[in-house]
C-alpha atoms as a PDB file:
ATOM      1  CA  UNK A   1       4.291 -17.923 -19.810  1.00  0.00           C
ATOM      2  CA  UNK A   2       1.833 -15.208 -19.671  1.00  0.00           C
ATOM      3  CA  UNK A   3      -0.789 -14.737 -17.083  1.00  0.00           C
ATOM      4  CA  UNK A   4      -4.120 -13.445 -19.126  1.00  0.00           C
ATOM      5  CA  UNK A   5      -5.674 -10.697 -17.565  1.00  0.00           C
ATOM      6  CA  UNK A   6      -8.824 -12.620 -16.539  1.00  0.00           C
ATOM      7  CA  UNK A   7      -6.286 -14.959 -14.448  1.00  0.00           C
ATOM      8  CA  UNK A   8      -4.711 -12.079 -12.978  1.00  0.00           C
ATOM      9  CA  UNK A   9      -7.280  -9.964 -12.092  1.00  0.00           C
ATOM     10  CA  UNK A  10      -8.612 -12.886 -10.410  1.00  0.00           C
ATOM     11  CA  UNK A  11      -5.863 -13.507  -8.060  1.00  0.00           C
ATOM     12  CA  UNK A  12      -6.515  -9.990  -6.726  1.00  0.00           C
ATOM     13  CA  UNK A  13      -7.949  -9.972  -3.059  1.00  0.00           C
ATOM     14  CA  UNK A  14      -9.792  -7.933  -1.554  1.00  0.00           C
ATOM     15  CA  UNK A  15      -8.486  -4.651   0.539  1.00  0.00           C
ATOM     16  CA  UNK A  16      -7.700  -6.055   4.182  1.00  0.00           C
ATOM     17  CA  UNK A  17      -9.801  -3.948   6.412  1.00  0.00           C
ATOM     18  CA  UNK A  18      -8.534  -4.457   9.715  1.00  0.00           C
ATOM     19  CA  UNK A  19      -5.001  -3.822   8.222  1.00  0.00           C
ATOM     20  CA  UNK A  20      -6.075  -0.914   6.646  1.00  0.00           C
ATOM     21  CA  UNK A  21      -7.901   0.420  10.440  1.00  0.00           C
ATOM     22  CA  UNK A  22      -4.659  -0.210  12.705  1.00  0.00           C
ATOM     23  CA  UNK A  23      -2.538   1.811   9.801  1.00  0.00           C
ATOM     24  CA  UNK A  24      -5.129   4.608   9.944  1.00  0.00           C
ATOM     25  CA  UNK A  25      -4.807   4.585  13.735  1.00  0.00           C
ATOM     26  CA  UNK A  26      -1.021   4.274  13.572  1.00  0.00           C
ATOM     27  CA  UNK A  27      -1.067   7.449  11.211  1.00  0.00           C
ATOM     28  CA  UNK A  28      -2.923   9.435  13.596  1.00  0.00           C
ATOM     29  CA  UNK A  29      -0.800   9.158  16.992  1.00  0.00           C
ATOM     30  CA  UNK A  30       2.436  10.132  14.561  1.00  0.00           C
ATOM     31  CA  UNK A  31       4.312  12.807  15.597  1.00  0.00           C
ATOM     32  CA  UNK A  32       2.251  15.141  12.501  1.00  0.00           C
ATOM     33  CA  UNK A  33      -1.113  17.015  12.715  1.00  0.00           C
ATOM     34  CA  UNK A  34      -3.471  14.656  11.790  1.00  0.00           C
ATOM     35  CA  UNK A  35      -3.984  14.503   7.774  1.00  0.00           C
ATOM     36  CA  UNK A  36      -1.419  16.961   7.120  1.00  0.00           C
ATOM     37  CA  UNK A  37       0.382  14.283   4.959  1.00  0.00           C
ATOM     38  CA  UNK A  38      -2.879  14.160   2.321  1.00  0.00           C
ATOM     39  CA  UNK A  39      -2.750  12.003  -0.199  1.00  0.00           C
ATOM     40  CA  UNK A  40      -0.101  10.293   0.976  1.00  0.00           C
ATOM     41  CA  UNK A  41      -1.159   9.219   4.565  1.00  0.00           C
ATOM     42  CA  UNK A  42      -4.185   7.553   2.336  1.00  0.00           C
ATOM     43  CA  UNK A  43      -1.713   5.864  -0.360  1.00  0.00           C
ATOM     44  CA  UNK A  44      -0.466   4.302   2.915  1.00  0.00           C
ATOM     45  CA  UNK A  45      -3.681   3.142   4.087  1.00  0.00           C
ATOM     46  CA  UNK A  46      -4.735   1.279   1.142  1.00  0.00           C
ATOM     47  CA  UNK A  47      -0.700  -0.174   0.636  1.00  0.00           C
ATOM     48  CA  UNK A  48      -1.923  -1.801   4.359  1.00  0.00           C
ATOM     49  CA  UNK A  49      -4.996  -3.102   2.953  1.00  0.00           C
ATOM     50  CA  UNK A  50      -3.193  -4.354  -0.326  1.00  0.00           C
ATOM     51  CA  UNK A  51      -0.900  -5.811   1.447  1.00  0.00           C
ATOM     52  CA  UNK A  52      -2.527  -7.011   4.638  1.00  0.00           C
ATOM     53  CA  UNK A  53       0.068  -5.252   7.283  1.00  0.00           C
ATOM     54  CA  UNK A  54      -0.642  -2.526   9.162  1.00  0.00           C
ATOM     55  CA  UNK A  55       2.951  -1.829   8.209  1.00  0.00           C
ATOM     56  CA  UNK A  56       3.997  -2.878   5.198  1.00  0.00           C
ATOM     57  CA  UNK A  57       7.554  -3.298   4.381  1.00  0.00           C
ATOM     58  CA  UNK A  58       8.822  -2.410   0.794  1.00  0.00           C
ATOM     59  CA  UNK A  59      12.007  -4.268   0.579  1.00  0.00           C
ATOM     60  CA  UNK A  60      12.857  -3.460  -3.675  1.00  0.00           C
ATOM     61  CA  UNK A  61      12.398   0.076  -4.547  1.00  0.00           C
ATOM     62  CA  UNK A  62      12.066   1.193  -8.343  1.00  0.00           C
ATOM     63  CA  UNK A  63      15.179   2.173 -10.194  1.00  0.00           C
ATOM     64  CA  UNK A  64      13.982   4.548 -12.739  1.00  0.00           C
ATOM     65  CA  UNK A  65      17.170   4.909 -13.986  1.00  0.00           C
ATOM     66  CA  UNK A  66      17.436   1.591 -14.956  1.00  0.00           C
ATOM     67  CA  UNK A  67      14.260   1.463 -16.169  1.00  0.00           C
ATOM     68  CA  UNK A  68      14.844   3.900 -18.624  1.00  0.00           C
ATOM     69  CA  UNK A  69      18.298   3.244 -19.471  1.00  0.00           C
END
């Protein structure tokens, strides 16, 4: 069964805040001038909030090859 997009975009929380802070912290005493990752130090910071972990674990990584297969 289908989730409609109403139900599903109402089972999306909010950003965790204080998970996103203690990943912001934790990406500025890396061994890295601070920012010098971009976009990609900030894709981390909101993956903390979405997730609520100041570091979140991604344990199943896309297979684009089998995705387009």
């Amino acid at each position: 069964m289908t989730k409609s997009l109403l139900e599903t975009l109402g089972a999306i929380e909010p950003l965790n805040l204080e998970a996103m802070e203690a990943a912001r912290k934790r990406q500025d005493i890396l061994t890295k001038p601070q920012g010098s990752l971009g976009q990609l130090e900030q894709l981390s910071i909101r993956l903390a909030g979405m997730m609520a972990s100041s570091r979140p674990e991604i344990r199943h990584s896309a297979n684009w090859e089998e995705r387009v297969g």
